[in-house]
PDB file of N, CA and C in Angstrom:
ATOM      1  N   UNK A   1       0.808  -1.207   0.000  1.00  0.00           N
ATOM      2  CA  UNK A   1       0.000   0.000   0.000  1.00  0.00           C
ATOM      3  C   UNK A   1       0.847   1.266   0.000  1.00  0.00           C
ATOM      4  N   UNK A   2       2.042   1.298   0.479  1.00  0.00           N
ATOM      5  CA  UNK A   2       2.752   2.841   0.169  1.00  0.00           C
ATOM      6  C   UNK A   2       2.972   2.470  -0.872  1.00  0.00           C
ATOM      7  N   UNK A   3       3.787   1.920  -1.832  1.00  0.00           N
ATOM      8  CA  UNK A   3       3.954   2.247  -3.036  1.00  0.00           C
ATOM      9  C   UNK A   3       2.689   2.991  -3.949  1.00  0.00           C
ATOM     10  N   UNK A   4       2.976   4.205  -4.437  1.00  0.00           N
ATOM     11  CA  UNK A   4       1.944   4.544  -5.025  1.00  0.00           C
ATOM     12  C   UNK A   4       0.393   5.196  -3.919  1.00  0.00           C
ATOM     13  N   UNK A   5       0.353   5.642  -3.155  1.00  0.00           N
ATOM     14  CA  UNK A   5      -0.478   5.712  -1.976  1.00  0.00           C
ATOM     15  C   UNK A   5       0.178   6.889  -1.244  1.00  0.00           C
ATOM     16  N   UNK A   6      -0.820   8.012  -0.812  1.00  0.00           N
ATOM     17  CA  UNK A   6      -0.362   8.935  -0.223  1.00  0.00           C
ATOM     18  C   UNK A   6      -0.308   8.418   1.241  1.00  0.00           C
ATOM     19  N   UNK A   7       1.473   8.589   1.769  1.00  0.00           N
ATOM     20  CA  UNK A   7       1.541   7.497   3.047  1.00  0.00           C
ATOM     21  C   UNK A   7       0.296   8.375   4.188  1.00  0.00           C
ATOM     22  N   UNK A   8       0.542   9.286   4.224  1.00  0.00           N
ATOM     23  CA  UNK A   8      -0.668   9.827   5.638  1.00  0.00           C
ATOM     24  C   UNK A   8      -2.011   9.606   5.340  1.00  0.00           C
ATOM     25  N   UNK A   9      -2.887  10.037   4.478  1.00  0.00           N
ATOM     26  CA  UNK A   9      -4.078   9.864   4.189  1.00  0.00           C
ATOM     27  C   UNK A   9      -4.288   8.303   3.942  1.00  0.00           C
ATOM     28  N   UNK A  10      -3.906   7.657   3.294  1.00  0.00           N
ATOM     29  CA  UNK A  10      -3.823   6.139   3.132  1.00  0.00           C
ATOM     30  C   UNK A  10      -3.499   4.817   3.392  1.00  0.00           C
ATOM     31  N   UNK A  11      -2.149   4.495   3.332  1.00  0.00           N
ATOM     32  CA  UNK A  11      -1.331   3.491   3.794  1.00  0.00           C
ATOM     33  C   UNK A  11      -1.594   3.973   5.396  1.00  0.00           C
ATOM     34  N   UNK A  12      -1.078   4.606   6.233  1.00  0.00           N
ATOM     35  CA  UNK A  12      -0.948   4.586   7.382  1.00  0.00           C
ATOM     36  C   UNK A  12      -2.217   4.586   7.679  1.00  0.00           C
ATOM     37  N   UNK A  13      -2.831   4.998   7.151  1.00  0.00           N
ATOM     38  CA  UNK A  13      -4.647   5.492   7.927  1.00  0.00           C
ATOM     39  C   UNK A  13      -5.192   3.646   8.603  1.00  0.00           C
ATOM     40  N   UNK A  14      -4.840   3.092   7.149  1.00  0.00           N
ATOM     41  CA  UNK A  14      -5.012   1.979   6.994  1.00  0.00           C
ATOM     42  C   UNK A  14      -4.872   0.728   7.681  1.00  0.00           C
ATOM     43  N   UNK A  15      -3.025   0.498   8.004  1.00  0.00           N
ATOM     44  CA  UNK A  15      -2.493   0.129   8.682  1.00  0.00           C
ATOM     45  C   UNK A  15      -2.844  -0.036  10.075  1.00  0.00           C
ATOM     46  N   UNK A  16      -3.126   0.995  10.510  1.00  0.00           N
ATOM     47  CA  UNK A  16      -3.398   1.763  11.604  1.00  0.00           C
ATOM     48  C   UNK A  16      -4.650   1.182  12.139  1.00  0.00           C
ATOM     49  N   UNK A  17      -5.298   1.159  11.079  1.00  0.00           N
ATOM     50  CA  UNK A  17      -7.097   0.840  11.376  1.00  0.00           C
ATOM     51  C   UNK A  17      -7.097  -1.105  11.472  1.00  0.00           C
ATOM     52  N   UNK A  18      -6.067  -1.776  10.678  1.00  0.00           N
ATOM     53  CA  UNK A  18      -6.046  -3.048  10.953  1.00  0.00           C
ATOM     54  C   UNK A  18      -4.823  -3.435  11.836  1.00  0.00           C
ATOM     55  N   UNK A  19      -4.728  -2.378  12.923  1.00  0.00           N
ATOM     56  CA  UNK A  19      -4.332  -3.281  13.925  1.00  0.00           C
ATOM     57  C   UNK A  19      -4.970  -2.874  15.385  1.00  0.00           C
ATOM     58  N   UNK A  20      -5.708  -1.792  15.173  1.00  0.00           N
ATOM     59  CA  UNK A  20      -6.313  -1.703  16.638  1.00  0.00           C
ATOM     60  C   UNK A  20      -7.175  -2.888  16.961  1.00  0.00           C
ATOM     61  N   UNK A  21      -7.094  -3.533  18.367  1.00  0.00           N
ATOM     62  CA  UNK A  21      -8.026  -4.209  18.516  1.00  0.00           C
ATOM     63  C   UNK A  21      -8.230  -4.221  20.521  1.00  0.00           C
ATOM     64  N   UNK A  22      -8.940  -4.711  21.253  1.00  0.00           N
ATOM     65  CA  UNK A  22      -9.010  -4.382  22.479  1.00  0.00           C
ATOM     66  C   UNK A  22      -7.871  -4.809  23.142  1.00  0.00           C
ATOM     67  N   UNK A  23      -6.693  -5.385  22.875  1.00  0.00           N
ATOM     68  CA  UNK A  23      -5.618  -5.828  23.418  1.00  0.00           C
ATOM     69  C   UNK A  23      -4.590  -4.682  23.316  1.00  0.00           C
ATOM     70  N   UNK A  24      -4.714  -3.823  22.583  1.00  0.00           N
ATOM     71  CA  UNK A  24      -3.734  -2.888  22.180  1.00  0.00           C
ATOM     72  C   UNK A  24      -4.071  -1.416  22.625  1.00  0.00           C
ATOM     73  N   UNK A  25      -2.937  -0.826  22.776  1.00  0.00           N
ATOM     74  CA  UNK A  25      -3.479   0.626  23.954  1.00  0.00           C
ATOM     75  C   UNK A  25      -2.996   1.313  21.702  1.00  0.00           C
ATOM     76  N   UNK A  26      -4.414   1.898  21.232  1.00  0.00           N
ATOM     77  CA  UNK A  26      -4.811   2.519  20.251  1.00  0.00           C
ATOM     78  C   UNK A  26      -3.565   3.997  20.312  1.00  0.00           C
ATOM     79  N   UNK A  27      -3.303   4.520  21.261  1.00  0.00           N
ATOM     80  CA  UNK A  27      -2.427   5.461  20.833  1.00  0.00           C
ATOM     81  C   UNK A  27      -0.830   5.394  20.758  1.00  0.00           C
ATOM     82  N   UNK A  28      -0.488   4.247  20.884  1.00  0.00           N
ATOM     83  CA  UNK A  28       0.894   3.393  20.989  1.00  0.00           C
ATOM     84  C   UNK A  28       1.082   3.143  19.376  1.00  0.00           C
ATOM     85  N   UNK A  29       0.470   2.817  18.519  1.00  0.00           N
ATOM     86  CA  UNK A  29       0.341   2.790  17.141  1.00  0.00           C
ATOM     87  C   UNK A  29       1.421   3.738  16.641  1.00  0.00           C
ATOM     88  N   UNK A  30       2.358   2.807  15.718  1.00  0.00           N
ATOM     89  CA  UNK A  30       2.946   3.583  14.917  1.00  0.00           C
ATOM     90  C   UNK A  30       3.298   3.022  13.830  1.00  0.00           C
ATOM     91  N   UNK A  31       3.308   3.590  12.646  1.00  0.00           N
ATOM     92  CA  UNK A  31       3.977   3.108  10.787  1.00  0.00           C
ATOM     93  C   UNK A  31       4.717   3.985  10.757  1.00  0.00           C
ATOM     94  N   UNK A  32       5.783   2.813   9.902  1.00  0.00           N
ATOM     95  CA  UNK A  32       6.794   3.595   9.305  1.00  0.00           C
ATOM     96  C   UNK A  32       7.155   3.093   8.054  1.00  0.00           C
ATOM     97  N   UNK A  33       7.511   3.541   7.128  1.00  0.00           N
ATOM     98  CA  UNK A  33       8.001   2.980   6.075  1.00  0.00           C
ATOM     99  C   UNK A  33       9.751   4.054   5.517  1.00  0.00           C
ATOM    100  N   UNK A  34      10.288   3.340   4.741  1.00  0.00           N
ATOM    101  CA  UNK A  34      11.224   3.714   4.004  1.00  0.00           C
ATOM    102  C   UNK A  34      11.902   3.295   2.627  1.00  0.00           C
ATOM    103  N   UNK A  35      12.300   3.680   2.223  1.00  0.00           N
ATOM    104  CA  UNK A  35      12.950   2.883   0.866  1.00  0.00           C
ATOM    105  C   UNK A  35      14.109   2.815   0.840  1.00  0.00           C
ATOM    106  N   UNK A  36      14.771   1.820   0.063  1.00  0.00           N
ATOM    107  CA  UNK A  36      16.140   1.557   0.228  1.00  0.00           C
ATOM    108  C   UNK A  36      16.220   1.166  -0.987  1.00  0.00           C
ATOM    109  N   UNK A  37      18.013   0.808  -1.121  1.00  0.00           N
ATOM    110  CA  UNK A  37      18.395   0.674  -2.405  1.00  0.00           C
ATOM    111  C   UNK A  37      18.749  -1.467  -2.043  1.00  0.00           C
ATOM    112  N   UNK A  38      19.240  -2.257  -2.669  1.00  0.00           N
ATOM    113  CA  UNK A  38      18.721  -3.587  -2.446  1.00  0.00           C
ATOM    114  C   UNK A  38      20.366  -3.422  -1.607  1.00  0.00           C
ATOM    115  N   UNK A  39      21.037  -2.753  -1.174  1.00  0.00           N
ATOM    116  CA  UNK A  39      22.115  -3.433  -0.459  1.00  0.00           C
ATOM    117  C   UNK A  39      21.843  -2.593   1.341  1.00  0.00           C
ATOM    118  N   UNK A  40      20.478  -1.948   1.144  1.00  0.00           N
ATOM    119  CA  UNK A  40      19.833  -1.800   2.299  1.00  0.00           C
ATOM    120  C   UNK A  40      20.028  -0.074   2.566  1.00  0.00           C
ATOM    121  N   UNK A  41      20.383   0.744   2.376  1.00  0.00           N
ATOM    122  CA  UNK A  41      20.848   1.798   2.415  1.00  0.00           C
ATOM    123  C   UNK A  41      19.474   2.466   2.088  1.00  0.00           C
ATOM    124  N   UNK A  42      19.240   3.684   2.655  1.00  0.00           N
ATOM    125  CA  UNK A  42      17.999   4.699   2.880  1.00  0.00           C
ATOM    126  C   UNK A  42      17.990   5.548   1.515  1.00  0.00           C
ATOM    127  N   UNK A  43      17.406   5.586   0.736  1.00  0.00           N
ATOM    128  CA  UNK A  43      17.252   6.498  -0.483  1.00  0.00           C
ATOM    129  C   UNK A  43      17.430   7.484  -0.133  1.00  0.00           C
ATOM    130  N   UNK A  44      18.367   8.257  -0.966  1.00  0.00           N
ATOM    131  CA  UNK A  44      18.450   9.988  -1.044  1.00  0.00           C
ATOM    132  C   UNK A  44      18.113  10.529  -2.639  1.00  0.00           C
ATOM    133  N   UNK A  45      17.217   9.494  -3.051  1.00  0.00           N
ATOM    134  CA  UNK A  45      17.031   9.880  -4.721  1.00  0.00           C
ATOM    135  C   UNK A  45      15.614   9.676  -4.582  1.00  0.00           C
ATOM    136  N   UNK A  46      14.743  10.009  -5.784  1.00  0.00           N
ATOM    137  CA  UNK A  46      13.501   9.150  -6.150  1.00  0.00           C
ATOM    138  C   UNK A  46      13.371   7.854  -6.097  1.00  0.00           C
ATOM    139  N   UNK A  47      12.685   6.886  -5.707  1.00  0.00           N
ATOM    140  CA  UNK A  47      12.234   5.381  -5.988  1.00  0.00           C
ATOM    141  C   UNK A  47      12.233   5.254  -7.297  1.00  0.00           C
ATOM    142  N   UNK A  48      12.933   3.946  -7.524  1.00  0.00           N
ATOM    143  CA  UNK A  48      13.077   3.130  -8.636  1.00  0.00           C
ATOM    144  C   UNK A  48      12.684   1.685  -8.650  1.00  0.00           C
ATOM    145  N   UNK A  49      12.281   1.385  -9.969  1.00  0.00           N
ATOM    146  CA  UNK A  49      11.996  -0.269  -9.835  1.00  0.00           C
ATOM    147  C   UNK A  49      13.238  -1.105  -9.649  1.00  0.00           C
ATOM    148  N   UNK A  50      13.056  -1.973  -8.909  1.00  0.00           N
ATOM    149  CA  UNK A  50      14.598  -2.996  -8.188  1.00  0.00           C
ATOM    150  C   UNK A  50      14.503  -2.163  -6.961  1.00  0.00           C
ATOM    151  N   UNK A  51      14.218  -1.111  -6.369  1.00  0.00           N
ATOM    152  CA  UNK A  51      14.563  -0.831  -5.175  1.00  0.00           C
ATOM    153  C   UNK A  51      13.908  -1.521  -4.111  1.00  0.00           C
ATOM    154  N   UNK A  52      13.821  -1.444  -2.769  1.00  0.00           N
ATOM    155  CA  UNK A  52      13.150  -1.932  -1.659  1.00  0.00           C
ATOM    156  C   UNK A  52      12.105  -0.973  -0.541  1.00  0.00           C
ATOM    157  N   UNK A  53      11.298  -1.569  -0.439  1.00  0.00           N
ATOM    158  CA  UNK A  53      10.483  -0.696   0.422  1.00  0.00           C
ATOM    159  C   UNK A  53       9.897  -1.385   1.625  1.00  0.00           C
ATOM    160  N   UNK A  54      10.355  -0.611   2.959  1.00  0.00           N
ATOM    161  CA  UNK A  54      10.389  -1.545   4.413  1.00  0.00           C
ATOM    162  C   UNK A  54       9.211  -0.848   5.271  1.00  0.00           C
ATOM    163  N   UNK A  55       8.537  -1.534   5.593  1.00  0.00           N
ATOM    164  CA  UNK A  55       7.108  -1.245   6.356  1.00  0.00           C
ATOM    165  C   UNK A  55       7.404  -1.443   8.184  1.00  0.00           C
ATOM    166  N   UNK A  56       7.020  -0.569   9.205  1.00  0.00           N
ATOM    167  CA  UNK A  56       7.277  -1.255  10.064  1.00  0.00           C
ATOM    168  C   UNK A  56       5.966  -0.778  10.650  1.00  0.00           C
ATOM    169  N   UNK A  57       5.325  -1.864  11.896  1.00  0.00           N
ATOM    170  CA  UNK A  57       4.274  -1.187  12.405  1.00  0.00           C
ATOM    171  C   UNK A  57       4.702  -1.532  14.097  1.00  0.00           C
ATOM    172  N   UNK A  58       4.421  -0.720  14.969  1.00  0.00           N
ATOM    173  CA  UNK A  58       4.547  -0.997  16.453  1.00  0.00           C
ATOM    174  C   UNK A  58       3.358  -0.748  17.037  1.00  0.00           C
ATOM    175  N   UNK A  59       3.130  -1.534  18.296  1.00  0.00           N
ATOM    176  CA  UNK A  59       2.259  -1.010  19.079  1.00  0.00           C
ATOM    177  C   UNK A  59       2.603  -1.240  20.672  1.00  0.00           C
ATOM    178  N   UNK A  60       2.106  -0.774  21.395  1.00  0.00           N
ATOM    179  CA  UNK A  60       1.799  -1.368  23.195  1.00  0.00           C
ATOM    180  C   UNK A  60       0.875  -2.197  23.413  1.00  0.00           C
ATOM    181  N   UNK A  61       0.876  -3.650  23.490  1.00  0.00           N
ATOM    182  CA  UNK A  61       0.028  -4.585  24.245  1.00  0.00           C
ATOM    183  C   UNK A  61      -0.727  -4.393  25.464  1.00  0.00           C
ATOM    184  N   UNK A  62      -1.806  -4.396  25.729  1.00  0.00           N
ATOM    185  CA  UNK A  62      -1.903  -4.291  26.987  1.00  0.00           C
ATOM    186  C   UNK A  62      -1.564  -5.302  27.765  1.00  0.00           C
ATOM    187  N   UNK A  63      -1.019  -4.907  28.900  1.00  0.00           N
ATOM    188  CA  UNK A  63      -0.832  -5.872  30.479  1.00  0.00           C
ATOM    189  C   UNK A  63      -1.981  -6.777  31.389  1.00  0.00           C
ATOM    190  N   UNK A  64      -1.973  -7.521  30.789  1.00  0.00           N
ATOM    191  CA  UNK A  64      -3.548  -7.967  31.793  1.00  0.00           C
ATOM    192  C   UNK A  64      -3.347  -8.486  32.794  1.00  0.00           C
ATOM    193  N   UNK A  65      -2.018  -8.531  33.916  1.00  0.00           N
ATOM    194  CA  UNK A  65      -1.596  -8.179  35.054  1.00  0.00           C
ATOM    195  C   UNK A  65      -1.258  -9.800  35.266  1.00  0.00           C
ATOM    196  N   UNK A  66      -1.173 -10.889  34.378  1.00  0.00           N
ATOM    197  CA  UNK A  66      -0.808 -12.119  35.152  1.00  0.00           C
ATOM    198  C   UNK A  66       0.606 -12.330  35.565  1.00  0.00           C
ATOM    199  N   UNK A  67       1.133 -12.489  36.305  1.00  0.00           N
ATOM    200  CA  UNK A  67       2.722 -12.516  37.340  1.00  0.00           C
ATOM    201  C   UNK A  67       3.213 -13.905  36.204  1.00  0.00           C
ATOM    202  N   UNK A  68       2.505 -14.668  35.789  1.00  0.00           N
ATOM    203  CA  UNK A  68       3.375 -15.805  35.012  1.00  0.00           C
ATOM    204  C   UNK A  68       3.285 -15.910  33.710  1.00  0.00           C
ATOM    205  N   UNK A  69       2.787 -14.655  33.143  1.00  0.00           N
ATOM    206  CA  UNK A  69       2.904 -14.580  31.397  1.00  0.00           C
ATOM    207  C   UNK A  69       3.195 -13.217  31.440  1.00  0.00           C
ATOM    208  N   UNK A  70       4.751 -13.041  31.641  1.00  0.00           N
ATOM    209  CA  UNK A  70       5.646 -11.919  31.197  1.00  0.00           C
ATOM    210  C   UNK A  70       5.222 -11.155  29.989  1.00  0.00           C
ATOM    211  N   UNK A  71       5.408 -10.277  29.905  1.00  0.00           N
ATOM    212  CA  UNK A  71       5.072  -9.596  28.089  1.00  0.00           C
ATOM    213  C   UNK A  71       6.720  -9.217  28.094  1.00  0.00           C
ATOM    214  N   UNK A  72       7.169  -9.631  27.119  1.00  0.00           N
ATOM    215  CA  UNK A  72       8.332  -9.420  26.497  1.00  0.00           C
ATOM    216  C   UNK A  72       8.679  -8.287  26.014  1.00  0.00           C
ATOM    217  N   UNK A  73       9.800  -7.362  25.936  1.00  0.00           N
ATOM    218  CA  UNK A  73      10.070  -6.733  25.775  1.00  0.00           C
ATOM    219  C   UNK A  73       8.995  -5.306  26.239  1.00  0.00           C
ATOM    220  N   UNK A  74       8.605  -5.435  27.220  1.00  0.00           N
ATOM    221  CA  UNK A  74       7.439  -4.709  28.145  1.00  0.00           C
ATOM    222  C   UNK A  74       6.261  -4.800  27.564  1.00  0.00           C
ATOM    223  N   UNK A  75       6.300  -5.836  26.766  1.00  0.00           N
ATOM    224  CA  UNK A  75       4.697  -5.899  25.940  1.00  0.00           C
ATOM    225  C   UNK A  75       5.109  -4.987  24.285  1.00  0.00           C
ATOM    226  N   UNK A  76       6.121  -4.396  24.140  1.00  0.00           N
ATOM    227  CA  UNK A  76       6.203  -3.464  22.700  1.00  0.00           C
ATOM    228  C   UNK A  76       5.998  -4.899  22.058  1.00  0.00           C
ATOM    229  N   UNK A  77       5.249  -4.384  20.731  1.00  0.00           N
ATOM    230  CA  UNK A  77       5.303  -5.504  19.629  1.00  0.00           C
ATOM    231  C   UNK A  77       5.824  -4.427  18.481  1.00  0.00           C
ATOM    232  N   UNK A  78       6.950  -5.430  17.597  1.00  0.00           N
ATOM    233  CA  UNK A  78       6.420  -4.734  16.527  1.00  0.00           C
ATOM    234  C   UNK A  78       7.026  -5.668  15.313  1.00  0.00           C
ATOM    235  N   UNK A  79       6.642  -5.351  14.223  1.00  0.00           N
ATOM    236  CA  UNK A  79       6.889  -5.950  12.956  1.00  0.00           C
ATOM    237  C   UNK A  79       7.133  -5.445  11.874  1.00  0.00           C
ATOM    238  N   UNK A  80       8.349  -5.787  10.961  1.00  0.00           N
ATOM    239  CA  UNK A  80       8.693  -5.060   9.757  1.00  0.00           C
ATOM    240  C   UNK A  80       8.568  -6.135   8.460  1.00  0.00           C
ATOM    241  N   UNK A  81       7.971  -5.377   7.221  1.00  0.00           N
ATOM    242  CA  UNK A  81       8.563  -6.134   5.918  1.00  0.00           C
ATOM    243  C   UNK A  81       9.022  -5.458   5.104  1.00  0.00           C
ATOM    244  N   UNK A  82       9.922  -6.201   4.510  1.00  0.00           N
ATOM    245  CA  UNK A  82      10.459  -5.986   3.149  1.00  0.00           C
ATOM    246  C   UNK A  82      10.028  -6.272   1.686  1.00  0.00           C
ATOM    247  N   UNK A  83       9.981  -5.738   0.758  1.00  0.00           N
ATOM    248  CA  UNK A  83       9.613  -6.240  -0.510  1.00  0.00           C
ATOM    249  C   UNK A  83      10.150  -5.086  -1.649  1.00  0.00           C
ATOM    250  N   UNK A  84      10.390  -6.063  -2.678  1.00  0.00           N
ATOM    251  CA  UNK A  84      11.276  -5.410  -4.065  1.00  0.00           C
ATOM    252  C   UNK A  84       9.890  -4.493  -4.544  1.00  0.00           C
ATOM    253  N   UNK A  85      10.482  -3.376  -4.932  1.00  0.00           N
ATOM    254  CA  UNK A  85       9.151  -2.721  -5.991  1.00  0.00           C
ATOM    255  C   UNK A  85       9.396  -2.999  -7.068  1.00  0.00           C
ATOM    256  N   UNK A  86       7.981  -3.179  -7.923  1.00  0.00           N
ATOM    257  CA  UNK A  86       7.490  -4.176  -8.902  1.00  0.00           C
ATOM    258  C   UNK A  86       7.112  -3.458  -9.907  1.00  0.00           C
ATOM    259  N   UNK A  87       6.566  -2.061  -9.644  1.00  0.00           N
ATOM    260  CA  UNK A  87       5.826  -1.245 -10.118  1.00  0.00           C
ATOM    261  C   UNK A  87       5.649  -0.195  -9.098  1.00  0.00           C
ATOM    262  N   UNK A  88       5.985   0.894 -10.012  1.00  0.00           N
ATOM    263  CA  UNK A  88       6.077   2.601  -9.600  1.00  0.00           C
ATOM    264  C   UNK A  88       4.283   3.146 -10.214  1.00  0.00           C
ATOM    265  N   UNK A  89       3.482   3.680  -9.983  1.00  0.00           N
ATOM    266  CA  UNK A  89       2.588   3.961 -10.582  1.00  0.00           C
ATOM    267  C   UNK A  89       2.672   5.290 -11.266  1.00  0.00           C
ATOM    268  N   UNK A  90       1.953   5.556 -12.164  1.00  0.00           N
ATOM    269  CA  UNK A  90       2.463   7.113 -12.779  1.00  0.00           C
ATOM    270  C   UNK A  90       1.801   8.071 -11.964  1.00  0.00           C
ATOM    271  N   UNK A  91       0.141   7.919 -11.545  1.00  0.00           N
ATOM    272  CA  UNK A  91       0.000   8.780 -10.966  1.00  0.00           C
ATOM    273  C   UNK A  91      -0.687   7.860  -9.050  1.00  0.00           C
ATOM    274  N   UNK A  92      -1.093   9.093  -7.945  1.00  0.00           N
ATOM    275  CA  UNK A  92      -1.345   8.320  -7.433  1.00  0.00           C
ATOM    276  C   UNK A  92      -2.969   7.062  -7.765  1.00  0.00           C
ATOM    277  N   UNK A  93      -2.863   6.022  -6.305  1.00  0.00           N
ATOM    278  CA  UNK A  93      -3.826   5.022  -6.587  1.00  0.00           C
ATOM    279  C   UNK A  93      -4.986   5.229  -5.652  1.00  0.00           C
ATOM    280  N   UNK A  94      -6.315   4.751  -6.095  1.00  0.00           N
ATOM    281  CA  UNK A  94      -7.098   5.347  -5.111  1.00  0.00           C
ATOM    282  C   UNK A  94      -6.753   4.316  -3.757  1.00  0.00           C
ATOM    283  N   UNK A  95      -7.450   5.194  -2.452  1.00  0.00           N
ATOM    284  CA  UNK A  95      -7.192   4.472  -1.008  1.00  0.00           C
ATOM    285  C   UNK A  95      -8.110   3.334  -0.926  1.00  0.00           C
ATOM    286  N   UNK A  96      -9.055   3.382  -1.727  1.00  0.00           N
ATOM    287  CA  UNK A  96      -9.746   2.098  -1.780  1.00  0.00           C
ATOM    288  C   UNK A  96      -9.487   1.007  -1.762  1.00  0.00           C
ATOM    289  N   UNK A  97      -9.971  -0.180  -1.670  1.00  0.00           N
ATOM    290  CA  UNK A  97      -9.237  -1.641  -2.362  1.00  0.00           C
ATOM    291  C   UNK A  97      -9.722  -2.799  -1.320  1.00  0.00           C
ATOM    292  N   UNK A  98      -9.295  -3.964  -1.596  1.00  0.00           N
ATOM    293  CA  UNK A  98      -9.583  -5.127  -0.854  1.00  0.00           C
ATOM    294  C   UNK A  98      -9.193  -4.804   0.517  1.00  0.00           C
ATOM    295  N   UNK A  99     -10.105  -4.869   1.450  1.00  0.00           N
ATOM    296  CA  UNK A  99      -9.880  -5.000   2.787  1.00  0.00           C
ATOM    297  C   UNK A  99      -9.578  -3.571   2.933  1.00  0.00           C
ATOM    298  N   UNK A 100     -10.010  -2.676   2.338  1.00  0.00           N
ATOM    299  CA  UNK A 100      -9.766  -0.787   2.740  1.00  0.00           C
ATOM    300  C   UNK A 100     -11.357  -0.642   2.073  1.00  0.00           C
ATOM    301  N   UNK A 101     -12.479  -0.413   2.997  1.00  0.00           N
ATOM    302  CA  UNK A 101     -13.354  -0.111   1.926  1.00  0.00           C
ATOM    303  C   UNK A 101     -13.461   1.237   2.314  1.00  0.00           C
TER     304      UNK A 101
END
């Protein structure tokens, strides 16, 4: 969804909206994305096809206070991906789409 997707109005809106759920303290939420070149390095140019684009999302778990199921790393979760871009779009794409209605 960032590729091609205005990241604030869209991708993040998005993101954002499929991971709140009652386990998660809603203002702990964060996306990030960046682009890189494939030997991992942060773009200082425009995106190109062959380049890479890294998604990360975090949140705060909530604590539901049991003494024998630790939350790891104080409960932070978070998760990143990677993937080659495939396609640059010419202009932007609408925010619509499967699973964004």
């Amino acid at each position: 969804m960032v590729v091609g997707h205005d990241f604030e109005t869209c991708a993040k809106k998005w993101a954002h909206e499929h991971v709140v759920h009652p386990a998660v303290d809603e203002s702990s939420i964060t996306v990030t994305y960046r682009y890189t070149d494939t030997a991992g390095n942060t773009l200082a140019r425009p995106v190109q096809f062959g380049d890479r684009v890294e998604v990360s999302v975090a949140f705060q778990s909530l604590d539901i206070g049991f003494p024998f199921l630790p939350l790891r790393d104080g409960g932070l979760v978070t998760q990143t991906a990677t993937d080659d871009i495939e396609n640059i779009p010419a202009s932007a794409l609408p925010c619509e789409g499967p699973g964004n209605p």
